[in-house]
Structure formats: C-alpha cells, structure tokens
Protein backbone atom coordinates (compact mmCIF):
# COMPACT_ATOMS: atom_id res chain seq x y z
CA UNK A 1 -13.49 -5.05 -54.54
CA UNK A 2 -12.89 -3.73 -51.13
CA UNK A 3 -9.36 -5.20 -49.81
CA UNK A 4 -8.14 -3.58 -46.35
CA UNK A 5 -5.92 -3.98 -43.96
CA UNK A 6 -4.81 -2.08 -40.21
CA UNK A 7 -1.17 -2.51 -39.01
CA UNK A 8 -1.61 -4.27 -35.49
CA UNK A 9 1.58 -3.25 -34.20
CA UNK A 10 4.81 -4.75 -34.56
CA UNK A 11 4.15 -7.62 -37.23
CA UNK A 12 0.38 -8.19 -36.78
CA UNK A 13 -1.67 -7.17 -39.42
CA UNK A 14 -5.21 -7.73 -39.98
CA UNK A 15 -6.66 -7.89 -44.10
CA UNK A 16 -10.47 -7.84 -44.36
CA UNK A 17 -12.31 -8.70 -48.15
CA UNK A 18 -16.10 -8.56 -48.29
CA UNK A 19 -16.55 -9.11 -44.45
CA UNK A 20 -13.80 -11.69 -43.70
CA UNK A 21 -10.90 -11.29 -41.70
CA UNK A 22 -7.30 -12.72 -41.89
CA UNK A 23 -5.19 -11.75 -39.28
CA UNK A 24 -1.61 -12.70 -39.10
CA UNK A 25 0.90 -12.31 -36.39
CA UNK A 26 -1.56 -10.11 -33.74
CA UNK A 27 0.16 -9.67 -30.14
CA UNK A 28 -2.70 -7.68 -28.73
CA UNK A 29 -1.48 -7.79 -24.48
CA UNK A 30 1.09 -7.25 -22.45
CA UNK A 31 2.22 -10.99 -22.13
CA UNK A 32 5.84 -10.03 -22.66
CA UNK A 33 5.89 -7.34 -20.44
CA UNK A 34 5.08 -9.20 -17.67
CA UNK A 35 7.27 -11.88 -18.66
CA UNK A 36 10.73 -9.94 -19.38
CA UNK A 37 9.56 -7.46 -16.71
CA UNK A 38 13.60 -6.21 -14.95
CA UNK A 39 15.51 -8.35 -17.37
CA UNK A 40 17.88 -6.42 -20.12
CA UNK A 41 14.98 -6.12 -22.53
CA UNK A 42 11.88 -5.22 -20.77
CA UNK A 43 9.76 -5.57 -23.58
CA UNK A 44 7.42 -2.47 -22.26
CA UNK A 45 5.15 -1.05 -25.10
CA UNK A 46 5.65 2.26 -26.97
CA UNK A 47 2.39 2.29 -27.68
CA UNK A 48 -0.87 0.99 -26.86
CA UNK A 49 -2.77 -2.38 -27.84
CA UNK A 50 -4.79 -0.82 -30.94
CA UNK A 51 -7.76 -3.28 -30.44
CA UNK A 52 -8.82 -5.52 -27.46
CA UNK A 53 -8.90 -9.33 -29.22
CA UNK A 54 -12.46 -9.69 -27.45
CA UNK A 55 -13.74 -6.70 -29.74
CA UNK A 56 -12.76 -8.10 -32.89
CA UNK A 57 -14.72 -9.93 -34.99
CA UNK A 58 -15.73 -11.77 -38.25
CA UNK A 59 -12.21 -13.48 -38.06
CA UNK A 60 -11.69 -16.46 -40.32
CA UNK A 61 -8.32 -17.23 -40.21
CA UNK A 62 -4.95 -16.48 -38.03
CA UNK A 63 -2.25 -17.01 -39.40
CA UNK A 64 0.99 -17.36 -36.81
CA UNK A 65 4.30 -17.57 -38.89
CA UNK A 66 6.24 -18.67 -35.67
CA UNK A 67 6.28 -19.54 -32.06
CA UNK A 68 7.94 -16.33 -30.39
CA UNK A 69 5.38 -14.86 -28.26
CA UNK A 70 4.97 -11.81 -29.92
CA UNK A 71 3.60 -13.75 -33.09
CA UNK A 72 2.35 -16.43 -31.51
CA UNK A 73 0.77 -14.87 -28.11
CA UNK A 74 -1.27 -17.24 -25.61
CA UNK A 75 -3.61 -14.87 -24.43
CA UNK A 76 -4.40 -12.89 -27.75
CA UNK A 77 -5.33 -16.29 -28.97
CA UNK A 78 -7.51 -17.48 -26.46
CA UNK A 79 -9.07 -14.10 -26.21
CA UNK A 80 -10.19 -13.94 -29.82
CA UNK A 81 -12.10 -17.04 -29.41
CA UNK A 82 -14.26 -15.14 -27.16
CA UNK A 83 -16.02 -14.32 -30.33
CA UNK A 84 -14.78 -15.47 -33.32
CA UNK A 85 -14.18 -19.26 -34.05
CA UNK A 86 -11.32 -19.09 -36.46
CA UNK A 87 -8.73 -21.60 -38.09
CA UNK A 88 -5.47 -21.05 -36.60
CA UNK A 89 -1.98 -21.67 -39.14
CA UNK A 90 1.20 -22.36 -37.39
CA UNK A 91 4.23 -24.28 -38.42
CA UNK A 92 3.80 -27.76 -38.31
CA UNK A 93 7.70 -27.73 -36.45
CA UNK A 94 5.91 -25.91 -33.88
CA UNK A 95 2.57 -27.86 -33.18
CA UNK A 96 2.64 -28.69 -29.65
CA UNK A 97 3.58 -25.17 -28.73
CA UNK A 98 0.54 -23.55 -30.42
CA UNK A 99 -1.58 -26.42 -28.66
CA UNK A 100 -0.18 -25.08 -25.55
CA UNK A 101 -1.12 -22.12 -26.23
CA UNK A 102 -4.77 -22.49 -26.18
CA UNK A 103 -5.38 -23.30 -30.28
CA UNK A 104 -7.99 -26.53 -29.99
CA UNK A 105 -7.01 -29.43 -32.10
CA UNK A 106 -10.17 -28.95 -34.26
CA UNK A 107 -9.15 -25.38 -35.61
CA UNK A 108 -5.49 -26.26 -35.76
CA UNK A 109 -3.82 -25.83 -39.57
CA UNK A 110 -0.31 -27.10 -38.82
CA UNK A 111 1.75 -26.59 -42.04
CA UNK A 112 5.09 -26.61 -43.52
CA UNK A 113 6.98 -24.93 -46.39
CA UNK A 114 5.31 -25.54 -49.82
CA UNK A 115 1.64 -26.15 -47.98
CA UNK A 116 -1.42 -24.54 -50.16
CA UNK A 117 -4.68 -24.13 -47.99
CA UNK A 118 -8.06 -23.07 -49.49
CA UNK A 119 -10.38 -20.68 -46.97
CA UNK A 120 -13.80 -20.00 -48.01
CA UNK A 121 -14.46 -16.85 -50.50
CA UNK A 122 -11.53 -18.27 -52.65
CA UNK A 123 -8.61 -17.23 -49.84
CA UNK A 124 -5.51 -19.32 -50.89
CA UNK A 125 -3.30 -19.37 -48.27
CA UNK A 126 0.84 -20.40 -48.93
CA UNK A 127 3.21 -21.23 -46.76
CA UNK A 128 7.07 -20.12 -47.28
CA UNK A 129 9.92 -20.50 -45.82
CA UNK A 130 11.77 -17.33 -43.76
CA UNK A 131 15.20 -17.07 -42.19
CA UNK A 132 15.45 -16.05 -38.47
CA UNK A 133 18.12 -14.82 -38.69
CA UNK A 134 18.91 -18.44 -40.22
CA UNK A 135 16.84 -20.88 -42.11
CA UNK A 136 15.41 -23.75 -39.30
CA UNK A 137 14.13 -27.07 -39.74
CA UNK A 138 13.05 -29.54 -37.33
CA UNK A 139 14.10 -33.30 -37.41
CA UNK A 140 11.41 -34.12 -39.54
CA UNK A 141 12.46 -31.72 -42.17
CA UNK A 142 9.65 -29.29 -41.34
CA UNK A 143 10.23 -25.52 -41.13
CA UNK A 144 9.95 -23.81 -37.89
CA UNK A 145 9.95 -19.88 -38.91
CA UNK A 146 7.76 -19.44 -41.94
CA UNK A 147 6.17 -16.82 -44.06
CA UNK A 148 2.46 -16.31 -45.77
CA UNK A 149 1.48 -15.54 -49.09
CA UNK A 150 -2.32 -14.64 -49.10
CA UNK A 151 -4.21 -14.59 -52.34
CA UNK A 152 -7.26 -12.76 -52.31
CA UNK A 153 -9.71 -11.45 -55.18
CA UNK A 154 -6.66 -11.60 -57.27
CA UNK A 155 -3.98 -9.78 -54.80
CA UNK A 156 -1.02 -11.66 -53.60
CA UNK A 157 0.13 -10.51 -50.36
CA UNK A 158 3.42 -11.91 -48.92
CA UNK A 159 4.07 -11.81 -45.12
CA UNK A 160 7.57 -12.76 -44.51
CA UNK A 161 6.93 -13.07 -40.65
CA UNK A 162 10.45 -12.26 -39.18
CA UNK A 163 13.02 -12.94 -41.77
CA UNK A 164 16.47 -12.34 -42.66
CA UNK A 165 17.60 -12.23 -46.91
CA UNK A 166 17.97 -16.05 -48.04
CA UNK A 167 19.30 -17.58 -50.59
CA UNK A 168 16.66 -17.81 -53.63
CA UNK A 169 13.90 -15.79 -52.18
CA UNK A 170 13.94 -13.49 -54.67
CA UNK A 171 13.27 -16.22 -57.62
CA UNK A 172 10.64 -18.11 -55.04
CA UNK A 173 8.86 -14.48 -54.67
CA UNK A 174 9.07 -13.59 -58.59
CA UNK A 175 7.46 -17.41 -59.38
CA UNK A 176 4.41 -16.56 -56.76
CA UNK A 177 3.73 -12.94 -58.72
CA UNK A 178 3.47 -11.06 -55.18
CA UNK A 179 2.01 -7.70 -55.48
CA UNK A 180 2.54 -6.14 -52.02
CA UNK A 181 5.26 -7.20 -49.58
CA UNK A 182 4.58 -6.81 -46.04
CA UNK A 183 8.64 -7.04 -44.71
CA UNK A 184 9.82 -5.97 -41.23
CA UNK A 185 12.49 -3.71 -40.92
CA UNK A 186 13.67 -2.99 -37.54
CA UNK A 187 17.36 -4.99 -38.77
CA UNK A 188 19.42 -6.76 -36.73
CA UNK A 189 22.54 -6.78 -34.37
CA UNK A 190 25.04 -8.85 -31.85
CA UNK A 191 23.58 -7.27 -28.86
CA UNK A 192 20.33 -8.68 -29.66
CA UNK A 193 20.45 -11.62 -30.45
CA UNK A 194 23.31 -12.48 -28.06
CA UNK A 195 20.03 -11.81 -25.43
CA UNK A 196 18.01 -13.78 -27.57
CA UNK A 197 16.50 -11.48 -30.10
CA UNK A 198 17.20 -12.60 -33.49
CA UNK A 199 17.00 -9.93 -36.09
CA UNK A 200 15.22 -9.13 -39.53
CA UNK A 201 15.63 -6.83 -42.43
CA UNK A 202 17.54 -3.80 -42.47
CA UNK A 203 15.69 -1.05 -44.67
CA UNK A 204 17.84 -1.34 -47.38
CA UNK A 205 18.01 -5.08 -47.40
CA UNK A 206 13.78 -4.81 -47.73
CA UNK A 207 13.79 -2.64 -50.10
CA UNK A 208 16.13 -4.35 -52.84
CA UNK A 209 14.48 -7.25 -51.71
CA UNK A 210 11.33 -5.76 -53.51
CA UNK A 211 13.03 -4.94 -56.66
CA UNK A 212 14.66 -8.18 -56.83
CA UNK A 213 11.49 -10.09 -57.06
CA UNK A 214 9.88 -7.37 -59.21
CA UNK A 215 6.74 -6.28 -55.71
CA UNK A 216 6.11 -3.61 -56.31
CA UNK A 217 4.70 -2.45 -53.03
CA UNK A 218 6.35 -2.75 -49.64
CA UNK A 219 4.79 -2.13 -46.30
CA UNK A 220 7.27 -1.86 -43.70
CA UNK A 221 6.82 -2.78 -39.99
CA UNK A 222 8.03 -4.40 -36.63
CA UNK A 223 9.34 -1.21 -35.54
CA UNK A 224 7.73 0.98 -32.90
CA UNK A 225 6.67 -1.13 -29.96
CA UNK A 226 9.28 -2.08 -28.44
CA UNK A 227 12.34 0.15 -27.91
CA UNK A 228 15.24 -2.03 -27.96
CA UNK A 229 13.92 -3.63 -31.27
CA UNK A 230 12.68 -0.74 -33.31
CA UNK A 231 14.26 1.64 -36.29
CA UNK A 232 12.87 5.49 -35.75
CA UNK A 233 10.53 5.85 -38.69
CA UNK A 234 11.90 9.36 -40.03
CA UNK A 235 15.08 7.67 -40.41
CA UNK A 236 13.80 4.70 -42.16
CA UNK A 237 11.57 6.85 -44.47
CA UNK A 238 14.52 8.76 -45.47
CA UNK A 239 16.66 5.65 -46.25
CA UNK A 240 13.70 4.51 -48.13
CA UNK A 241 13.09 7.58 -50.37
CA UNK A 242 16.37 7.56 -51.03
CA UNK A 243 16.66 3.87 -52.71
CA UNK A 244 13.34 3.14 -53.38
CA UNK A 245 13.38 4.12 -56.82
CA UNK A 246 10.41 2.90 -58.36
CA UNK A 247 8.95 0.93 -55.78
CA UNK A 248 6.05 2.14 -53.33
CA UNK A 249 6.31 2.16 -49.95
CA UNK A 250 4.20 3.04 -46.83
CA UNK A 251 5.43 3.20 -43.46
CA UNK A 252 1.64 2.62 -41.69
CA UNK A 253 0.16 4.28 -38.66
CA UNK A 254 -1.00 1.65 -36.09
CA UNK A 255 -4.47 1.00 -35.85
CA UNK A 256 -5.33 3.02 -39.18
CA UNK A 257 -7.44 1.39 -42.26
CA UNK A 258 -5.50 1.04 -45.59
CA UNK A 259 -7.00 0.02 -48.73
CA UNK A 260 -5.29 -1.86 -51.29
CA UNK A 261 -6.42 -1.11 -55.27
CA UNK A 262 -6.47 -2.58 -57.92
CA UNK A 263 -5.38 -3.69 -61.18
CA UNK A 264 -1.58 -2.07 -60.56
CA UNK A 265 -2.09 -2.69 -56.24
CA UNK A 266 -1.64 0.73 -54.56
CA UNK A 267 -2.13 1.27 -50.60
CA UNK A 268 -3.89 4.47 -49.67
CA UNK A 269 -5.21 5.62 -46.34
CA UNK A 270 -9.04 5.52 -46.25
C-alpha cells in the first residue's frame, strides 16, 4: 500500500493512494492578500504557494470543511478544474457559498454532520462536526464548520478543519478508530477574533486531544503562512516533546511527501 500525503500550507493537505488524490482545505493564491491588503491583518504569505492548482492532477475529491476563504478559496477551485474534474464536499449550511464560488451543481457533495460518502477505490468519506471557536448550526439544523474522517486501504485519517475542543469529541473520535489526526495548532486569542479570526487548538489542547481518543499520530498545522495567525514551530515542537508522551507527532515541511505505514500508522518523510 502506498498512502501519501504533502502539507499544502496552512490546513490544505493533499493524500494520494494508488494514483488518486484527496485534497482537503487547499488555498493555493493570493486571494486574501489582495482582499485584506492595508487592513489590520494583511494576510501576506510567509511562504510561497507550494503547487500552482493548474499543475495538479489525478484529483478525485476536495474536500472543503468550511466557507472561510482560506479553506474554501474561489480561485484555487476554479483553477483545479483546469484539469481535474473532481467532486467537491462542503457543508450543506454553506451551499450557496461554494456555488458562488465556482463548484458546478453536478460535482457538488453538500453534506452535514453524520453524512457517509463512498468515492471510488473504497474511499469512505465522514463528515464531523468541529467548533470554530463554537459549535454552528444553521436554521435547518445543519452544521456550518465541519471536519473529515477519510478511510482509505484501512487508515482512518481525521481532519478537524479549524476547530476548537468540544464537548464529546474525544468519545466521537475513539468510536471512529482514527489512526492519524491531522489538528491545527496555531491557538487562539481576543485580538483575533475580535478582527474576525476565530481561533483553533493550542498545542497542548491537540495533543491531549490525541490521547484522549487513543490517535495515536498527530500532524500539526495551520501555522506558518500567515503571521498574525501562526505558532513558531521550535516553540511548538518543544511544547510537544514535552507532553507528548507516547504519541507521535510531525510538524511537516510544506510541499514535502510523507508516507503513512502500516499496520501500527507511522508518518515518515520519503
């Protein structure tokens, strides 16, 4: 089994198995930038887009766990269609703004908390809720920030999208058997999301959230791009080695391939 995955940059990710691609969360432009451009937050990139969206291909699935723009980005998505014709997930609270954002009808997979979707190659795809820095729902009872748990050849992968601890994640996570967590960890703050930046995990709170729901592999992310959003890494990989206990943790580079082994999942840099 060959199951990879490259770190997009703040919470994209991309996980390839036997040719297909998943890719959830990608913000690969400068939409905010141009959009925030001389306001408090700037939103000017640390770093550069790893991948242009017109060069990737063999994409299946993407996989948008909400509508901010940095998960849910108008031109990344129209550009990947370019060359790829792909099923797009976004929250069902949230389907008008992903049709306005250039997903077609037809490719649309508008779901809520609890929804199961089957992919080709045996891909399970489950929908969860996450807490920004609150649980949301809109008036039809449907969840507007959500998070992913992939199955693939056997792995379950949980993408919290941005997420805040909740009350009974743990026991959902523990029920679904997750293997490797992918949780950001940037944390949270007044300042921010009095300016309209809700928050996520701290490192700590990621961390136990691991143990708590016996995963017993974290990858940590949404730090990095921007610079009023971000953790510095040295200090989060020092707060991690020093609680981490058991658990495994990677910190990835941006743009680098990491495979995932099996039986007991491991992430090594290939």
């Amino acid at each position: 089994m060959q199951l990879r995955f490259w770190w997009l940059g703040q919470a994209g990710f991309a996980v390839e198995h036997n040719g297909r691609r998943l890719l959830i969360d990608p913000y690969l432009s400068d939409t905010l930038a141009v959009k925030y451009a001389g306001t408090v937050f700037p939103h000017t990139r640390l770093h550069a887009v790893p991948v242009g969206p017109r060069e990737v291909r063999h994409v299946m699935a993407v996989l948008h766990t909400h509508a901010h723009t940095d998960h849910m980005d108008p031109e990344t998505i129209q550009s990947l269609q370019v060359m790829n014709r792909p099923f797009f997930f976004a929250p069902r609270a949230r389907t008008r703004i992903a049709q306005d954002r250039h997903i077609p009808e037809e490719l649309l997979i508008a779901v809520t908390s609890g929804s199961s979707v089957e992919l080709d190659g045996g891909i399970t795809v489950t929908a969860v809720p996450a807490a920004h820095e609150e649980l949301e729902f809109d008036a039809n009872g449907d969840s507007v920030f959500l998070g992913y748990i992939l199955e693939i050849a056997g792995v379950r992968i949980y993408h919290s999208g941005d997420c805040t601890p909740y009350e009974g994640q743990a026991e959902l996570l523990r029920r679904h058997g997750v293997d490797v967590a992918l949780l950001p960890i940037n944390g949270r703050d007044e300042h921010r999301k009095q300016n309209g930046v809700p928050g996520n995990f701290t490192v700590r709170e990621a961390a136990a959230l691991c143990q708590e729901a016996n995963i017993p592999v974290l990858v940590g992310h949404h730090f990095g791009l921007f610079d009023f959003n971000t953790v510095e890494r040295e200090d989060a990989a020092r707060e991690l080695g020093g609680v981490a206990g058991d658990l495994q943790w990677t910190l990835p580079e941006v743009g680098h391939c990491y495979r995932i082994d099996t039986p007991k999942p491991t992430i090594k840099l290939q």
